[in-house]
PDB file of N, CA and C in Angstrom:
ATOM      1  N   UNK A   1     -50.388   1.602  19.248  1.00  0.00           N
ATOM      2  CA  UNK A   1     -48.935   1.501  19.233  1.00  0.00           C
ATOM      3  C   UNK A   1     -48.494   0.898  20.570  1.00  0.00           C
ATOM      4  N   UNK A   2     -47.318   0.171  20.201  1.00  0.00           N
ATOM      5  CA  UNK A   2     -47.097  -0.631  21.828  1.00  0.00           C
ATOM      6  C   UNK A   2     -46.149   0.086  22.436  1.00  0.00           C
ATOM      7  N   UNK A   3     -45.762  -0.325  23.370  1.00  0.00           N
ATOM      8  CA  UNK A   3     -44.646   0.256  24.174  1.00  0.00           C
ATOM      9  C   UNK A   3     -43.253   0.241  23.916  1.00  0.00           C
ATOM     10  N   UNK A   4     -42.762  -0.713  22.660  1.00  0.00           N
ATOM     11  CA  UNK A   4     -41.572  -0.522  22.294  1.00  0.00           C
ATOM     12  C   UNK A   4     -41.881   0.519  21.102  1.00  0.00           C
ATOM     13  N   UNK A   5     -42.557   0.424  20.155  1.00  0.00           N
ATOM     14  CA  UNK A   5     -43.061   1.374  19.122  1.00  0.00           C
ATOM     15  C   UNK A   5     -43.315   2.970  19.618  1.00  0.00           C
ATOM     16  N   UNK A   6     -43.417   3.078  20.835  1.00  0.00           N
ATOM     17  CA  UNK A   6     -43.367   4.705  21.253  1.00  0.00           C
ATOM     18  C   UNK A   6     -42.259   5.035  21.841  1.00  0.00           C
ATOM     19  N   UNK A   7     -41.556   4.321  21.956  1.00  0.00           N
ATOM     20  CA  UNK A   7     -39.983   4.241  22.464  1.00  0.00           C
ATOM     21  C   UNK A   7     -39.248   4.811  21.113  1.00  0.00           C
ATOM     22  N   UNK A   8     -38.949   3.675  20.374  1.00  0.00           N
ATOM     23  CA  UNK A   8     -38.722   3.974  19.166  1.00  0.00           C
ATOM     24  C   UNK A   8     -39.060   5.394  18.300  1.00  0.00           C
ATOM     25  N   UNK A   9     -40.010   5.563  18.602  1.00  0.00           N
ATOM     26  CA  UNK A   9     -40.708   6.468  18.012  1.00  0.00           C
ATOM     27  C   UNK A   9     -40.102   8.111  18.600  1.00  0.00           C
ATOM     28  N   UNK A  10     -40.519   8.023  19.824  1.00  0.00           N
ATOM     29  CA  UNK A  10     -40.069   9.167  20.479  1.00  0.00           C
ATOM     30  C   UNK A  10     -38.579   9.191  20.330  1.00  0.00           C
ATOM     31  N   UNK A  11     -37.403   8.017  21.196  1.00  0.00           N
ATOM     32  CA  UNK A  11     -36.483   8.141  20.978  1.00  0.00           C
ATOM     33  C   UNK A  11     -35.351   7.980  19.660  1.00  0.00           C
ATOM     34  N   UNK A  12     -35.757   7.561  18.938  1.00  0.00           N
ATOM     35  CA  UNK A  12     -34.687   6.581  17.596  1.00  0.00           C
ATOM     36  C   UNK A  12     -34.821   7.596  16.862  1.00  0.00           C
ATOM     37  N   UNK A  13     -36.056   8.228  16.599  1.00  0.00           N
ATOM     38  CA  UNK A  13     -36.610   8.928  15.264  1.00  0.00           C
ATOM     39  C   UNK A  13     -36.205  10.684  15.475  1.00  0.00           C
ATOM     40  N   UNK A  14     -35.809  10.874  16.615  1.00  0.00           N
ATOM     41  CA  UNK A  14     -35.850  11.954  17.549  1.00  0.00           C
ATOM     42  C   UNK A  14     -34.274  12.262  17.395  1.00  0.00           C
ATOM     43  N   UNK A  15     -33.153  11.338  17.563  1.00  0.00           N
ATOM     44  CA  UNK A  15     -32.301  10.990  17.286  1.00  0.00           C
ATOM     45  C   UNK A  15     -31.778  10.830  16.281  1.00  0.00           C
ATOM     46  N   UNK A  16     -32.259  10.434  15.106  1.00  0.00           N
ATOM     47  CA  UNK A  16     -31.793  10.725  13.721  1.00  0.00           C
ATOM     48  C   UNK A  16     -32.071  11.896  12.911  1.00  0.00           C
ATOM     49  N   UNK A  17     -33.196  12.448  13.523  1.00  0.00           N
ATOM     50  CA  UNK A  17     -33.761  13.624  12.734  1.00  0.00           C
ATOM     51  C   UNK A  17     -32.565  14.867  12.942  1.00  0.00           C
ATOM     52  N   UNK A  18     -32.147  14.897  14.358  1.00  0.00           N
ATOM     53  CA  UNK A  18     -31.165  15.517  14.960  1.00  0.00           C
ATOM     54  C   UNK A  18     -30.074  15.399  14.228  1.00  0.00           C
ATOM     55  N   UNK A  19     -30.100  14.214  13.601  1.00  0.00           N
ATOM     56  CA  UNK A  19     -27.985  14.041  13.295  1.00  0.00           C
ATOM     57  C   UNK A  19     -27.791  13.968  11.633  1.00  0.00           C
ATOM     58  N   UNK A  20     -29.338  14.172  11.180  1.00  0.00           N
ATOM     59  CA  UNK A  20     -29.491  14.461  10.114  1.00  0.00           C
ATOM     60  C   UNK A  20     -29.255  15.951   9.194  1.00  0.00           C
ATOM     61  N   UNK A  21     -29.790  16.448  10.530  1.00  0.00           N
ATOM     62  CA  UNK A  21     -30.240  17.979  10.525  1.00  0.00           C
ATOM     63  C   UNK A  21     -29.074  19.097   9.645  1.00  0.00           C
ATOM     64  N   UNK A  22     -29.448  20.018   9.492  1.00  0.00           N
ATOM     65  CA  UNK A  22     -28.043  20.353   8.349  1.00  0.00           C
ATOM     66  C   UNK A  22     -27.532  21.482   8.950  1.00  0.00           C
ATOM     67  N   UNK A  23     -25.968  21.268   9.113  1.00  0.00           N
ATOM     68  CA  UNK A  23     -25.451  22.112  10.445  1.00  0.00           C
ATOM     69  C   UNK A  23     -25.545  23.659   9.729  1.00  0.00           C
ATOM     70  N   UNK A  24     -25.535  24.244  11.150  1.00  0.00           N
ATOM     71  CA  UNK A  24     -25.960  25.607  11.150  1.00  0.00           C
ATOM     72  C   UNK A  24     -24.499  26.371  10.535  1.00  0.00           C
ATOM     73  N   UNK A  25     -23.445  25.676  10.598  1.00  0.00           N
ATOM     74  CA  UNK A  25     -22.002  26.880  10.234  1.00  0.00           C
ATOM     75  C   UNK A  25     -21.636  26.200   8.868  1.00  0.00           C
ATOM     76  N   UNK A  26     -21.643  27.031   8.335  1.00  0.00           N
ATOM     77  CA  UNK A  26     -21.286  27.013   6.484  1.00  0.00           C
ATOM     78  C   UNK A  26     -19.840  26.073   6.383  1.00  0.00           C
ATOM     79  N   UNK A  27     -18.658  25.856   7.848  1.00  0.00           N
ATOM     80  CA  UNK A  27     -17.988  25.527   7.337  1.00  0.00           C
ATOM     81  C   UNK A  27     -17.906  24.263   8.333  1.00  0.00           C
ATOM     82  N   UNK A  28     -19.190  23.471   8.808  1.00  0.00           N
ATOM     83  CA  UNK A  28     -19.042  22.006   9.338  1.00  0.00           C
ATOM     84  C   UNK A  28     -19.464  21.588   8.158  1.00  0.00           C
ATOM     85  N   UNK A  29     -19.096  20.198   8.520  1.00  0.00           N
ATOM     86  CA  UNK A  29     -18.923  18.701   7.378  1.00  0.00           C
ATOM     87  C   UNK A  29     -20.191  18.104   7.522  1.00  0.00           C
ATOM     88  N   UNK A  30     -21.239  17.749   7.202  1.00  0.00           N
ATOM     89  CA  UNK A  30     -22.046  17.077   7.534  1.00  0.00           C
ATOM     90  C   UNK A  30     -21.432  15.945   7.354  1.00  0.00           C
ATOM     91  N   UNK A  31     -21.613  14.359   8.227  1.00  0.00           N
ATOM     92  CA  UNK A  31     -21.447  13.326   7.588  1.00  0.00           C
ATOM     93  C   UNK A  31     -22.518  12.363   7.437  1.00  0.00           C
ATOM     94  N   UNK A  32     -22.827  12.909   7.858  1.00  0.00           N
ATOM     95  CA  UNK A  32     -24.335  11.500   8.091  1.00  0.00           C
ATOM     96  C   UNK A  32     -25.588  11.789   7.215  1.00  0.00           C
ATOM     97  N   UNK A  33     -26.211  10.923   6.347  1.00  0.00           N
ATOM     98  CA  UNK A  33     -27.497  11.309   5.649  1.00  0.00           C
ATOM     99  C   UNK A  33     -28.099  10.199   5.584  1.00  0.00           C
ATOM    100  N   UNK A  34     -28.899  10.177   5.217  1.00  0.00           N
ATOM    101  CA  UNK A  34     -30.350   8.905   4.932  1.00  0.00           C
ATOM    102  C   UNK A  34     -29.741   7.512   4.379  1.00  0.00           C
ATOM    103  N   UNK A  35     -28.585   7.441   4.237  1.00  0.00           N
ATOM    104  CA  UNK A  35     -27.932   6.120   3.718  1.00  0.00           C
ATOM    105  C   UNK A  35     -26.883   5.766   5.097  1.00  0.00           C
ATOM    106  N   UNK A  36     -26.891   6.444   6.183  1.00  0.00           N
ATOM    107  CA  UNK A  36     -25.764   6.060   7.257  1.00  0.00           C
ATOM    108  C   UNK A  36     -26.574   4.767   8.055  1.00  0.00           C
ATOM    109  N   UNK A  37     -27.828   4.947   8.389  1.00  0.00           N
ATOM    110  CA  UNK A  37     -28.221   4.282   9.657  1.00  0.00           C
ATOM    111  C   UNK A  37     -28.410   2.935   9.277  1.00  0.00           C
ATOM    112  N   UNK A  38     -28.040   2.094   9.933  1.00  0.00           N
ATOM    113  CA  UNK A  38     -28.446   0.708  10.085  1.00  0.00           C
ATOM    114  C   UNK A  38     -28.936   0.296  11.410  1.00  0.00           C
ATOM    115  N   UNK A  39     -29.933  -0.252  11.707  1.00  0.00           N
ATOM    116  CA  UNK A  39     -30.800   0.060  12.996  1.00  0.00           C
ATOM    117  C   UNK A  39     -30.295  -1.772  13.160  1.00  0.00           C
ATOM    118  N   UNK A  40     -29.735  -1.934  14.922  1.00  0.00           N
ATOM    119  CA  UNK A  40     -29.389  -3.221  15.234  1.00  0.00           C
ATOM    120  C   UNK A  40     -30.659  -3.545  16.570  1.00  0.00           C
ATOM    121  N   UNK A  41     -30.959  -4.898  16.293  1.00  0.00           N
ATOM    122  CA  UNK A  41     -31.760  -5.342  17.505  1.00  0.00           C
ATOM    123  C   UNK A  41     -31.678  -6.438  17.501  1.00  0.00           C
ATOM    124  N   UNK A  42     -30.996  -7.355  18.520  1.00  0.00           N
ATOM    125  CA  UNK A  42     -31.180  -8.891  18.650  1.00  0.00           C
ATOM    126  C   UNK A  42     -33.053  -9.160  18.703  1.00  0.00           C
ATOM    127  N   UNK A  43     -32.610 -10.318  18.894  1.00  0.00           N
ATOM    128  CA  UNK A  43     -33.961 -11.219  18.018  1.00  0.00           C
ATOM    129  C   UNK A  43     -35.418 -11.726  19.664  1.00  0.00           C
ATOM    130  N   UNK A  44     -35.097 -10.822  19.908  1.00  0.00           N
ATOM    131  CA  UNK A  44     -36.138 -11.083  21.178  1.00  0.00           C
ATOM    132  C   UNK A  44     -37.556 -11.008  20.778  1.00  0.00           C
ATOM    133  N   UNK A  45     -38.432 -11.637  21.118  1.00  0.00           N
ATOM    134  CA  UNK A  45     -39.520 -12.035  20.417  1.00  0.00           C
ATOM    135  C   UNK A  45     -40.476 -10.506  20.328  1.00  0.00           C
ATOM    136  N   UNK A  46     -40.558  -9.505  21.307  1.00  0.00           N
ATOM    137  CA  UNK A  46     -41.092  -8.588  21.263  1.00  0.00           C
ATOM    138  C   UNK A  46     -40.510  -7.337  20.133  1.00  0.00           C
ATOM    139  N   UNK A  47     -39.148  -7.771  19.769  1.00  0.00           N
ATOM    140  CA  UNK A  47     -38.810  -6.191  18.989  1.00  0.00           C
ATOM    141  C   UNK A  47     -39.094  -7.154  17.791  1.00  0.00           C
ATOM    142  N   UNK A  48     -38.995  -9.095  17.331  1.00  0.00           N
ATOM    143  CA  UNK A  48     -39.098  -8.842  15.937  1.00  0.00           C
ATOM    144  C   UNK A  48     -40.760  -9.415  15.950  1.00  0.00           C
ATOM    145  N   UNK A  49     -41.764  -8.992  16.534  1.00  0.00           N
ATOM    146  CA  UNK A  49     -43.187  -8.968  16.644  1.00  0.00           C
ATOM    147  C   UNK A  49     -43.363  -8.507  15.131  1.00  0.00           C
ATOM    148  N   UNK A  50     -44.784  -8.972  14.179  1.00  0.00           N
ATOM    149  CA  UNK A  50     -44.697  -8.581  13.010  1.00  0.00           C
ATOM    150  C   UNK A  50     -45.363  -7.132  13.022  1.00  0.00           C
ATOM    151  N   UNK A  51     -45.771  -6.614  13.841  1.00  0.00           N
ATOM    152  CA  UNK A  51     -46.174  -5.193  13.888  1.00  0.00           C
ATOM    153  C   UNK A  51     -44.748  -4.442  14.069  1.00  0.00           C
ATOM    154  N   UNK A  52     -43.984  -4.741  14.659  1.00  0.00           N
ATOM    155  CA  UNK A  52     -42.815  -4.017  15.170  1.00  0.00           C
ATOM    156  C   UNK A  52     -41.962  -3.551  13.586  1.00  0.00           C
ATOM    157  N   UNK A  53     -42.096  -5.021  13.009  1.00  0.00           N
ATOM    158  CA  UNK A  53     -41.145  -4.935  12.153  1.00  0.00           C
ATOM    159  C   UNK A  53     -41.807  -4.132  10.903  1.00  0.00           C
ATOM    160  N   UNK A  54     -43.222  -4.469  10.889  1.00  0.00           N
ATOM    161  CA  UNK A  54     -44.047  -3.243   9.674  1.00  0.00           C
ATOM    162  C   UNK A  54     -43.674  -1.879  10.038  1.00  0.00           C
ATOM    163  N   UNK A  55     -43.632  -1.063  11.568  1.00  0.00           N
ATOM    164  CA  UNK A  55     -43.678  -0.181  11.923  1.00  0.00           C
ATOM    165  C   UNK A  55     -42.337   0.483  11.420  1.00  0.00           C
ATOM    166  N   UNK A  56     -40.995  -0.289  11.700  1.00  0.00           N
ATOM    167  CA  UNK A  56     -39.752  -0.012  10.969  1.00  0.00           C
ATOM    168  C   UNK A  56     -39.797   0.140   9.949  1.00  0.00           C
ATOM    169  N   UNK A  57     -40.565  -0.896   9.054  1.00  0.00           N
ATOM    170  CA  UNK A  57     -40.501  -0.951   7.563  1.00  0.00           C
ATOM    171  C   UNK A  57     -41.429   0.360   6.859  1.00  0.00           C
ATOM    172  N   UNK A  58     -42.167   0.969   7.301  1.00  0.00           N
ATOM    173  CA  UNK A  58     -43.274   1.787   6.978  1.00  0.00           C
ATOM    174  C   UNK A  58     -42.314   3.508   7.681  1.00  0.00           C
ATOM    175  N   UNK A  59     -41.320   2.909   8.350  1.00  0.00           N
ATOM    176  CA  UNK A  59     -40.239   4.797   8.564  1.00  0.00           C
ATOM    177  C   UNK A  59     -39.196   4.554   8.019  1.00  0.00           C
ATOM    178  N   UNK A  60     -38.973   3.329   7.392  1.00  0.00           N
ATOM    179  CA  UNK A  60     -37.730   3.216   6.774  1.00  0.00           C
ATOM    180  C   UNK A  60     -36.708   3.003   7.038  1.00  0.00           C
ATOM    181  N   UNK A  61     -36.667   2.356   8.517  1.00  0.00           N
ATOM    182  CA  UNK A  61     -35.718   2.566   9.391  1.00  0.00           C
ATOM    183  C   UNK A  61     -34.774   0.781   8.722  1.00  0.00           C
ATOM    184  N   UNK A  62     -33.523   1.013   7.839  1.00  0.00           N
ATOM    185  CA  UNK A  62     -33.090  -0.301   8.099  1.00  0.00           C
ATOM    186  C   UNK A  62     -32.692  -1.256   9.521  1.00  0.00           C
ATOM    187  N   UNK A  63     -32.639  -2.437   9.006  1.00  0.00           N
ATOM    188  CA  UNK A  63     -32.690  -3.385  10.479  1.00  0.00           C
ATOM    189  C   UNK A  63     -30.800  -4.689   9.549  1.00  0.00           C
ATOM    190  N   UNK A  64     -30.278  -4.389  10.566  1.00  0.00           N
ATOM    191  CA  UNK A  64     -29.194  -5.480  10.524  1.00  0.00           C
ATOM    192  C   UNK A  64     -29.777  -6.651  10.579  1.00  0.00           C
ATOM    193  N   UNK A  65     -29.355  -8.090   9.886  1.00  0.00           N
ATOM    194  CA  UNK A  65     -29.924  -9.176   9.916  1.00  0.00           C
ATOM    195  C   UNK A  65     -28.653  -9.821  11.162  1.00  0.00           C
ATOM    196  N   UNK A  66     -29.406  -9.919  12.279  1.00  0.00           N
ATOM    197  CA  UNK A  66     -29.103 -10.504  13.085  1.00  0.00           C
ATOM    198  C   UNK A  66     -29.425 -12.581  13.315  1.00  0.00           C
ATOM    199  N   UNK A  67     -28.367 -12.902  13.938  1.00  0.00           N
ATOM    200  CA  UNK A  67     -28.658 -14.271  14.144  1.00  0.00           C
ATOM    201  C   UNK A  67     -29.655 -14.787  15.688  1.00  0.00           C
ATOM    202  N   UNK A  68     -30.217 -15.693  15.497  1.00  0.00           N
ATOM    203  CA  UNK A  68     -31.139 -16.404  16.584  1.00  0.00           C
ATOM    204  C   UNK A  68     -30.390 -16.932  17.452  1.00  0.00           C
ATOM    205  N   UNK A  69     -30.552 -16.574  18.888  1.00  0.00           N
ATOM    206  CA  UNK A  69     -30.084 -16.928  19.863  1.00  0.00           C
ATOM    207  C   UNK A  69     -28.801 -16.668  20.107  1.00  0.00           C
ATOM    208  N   UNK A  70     -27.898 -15.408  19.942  1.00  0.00           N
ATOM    209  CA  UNK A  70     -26.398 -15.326  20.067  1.00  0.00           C
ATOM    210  C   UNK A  70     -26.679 -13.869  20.831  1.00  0.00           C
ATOM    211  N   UNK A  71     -26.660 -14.114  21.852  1.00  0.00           N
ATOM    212  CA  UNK A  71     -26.376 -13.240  23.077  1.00  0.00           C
ATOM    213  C   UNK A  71     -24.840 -12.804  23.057  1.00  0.00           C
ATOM    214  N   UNK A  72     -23.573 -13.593  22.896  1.00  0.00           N
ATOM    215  CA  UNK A  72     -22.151 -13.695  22.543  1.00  0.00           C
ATOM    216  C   UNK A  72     -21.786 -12.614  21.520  1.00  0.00           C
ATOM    217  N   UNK A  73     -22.742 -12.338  20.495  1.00  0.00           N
ATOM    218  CA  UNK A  73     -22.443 -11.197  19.409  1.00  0.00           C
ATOM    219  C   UNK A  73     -23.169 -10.086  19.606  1.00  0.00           C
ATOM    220  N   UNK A  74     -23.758  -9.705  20.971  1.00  0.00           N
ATOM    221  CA  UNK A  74     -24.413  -8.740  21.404  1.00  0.00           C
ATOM    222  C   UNK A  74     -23.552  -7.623  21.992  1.00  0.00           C
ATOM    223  N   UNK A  75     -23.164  -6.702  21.281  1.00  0.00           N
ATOM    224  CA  UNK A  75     -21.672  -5.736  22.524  1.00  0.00           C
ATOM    225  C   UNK A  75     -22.353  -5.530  23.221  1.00  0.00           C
ATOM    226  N   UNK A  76     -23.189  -5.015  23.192  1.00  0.00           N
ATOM    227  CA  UNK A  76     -23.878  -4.050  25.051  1.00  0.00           C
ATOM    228  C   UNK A  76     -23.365  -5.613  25.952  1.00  0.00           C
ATOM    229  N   UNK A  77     -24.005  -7.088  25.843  1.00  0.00           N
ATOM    230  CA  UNK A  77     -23.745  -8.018  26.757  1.00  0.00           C
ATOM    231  C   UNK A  77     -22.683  -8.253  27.019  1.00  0.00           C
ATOM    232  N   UNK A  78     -21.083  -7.819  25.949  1.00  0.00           N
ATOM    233  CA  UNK A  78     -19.821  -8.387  25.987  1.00  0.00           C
ATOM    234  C   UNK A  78     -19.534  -7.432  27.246  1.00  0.00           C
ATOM    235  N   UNK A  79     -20.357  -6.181  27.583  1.00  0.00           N
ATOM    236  CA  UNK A  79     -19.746  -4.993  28.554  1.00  0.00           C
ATOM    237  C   UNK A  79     -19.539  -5.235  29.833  1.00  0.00           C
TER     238      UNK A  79
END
C-alpha cells in the first residue's frame, strides 16, 4: 500500500465510519448513510494512479469526475 492509500485508509475511512455511525440518543436525526459521500480529488497523477483508483473502487468509496488541469475549480486553491 502506498502512502496516499494509508492516508486514505486511516483517515477518509475513519471518518466516514464515524458519521455513519448510528447516534446514541433515540431522538437525533441521523442524516448521512452510504448514499451521502462523494469523494473529490483533482487529477494529480499520484491520487488518479491505477492502483489508487482500484483501491477506491474495491471500498466503494465514490470519486467526483473531475476535469484535467483546472486548479481554478479547486476551492481549497480559491482560499
Amino acid at each position: 500500500m502506498n502512502e496516499y492509500e494509508d492516508i486514505l485508509y486511516d483517515s477518509l475511512f475513519s471518518l466516514i465510519d464515524g458519521l455513519l455511525e448510528p447516534p446514541e440518543d433515540l431522538d437525533t436525526i441521523q442524516v448521512a448513510n452510504e448514499n451521502t459521500f462523494l469523494f473529490i480529488q483533482d487529477n494529480v497523477s499520484c491520487y488518479k494512479a491505477h492502483k489508487v483508483l482500484e483501491f477506491l473502487a474495491e471500498n466503494h468509496v465514490p470519486l467526483m469526475d473531475w476535469p484535467s488541469q483546472s486548479p481554478n475549480l479547486n476551492p481549497l486553491k480559491n482560499l
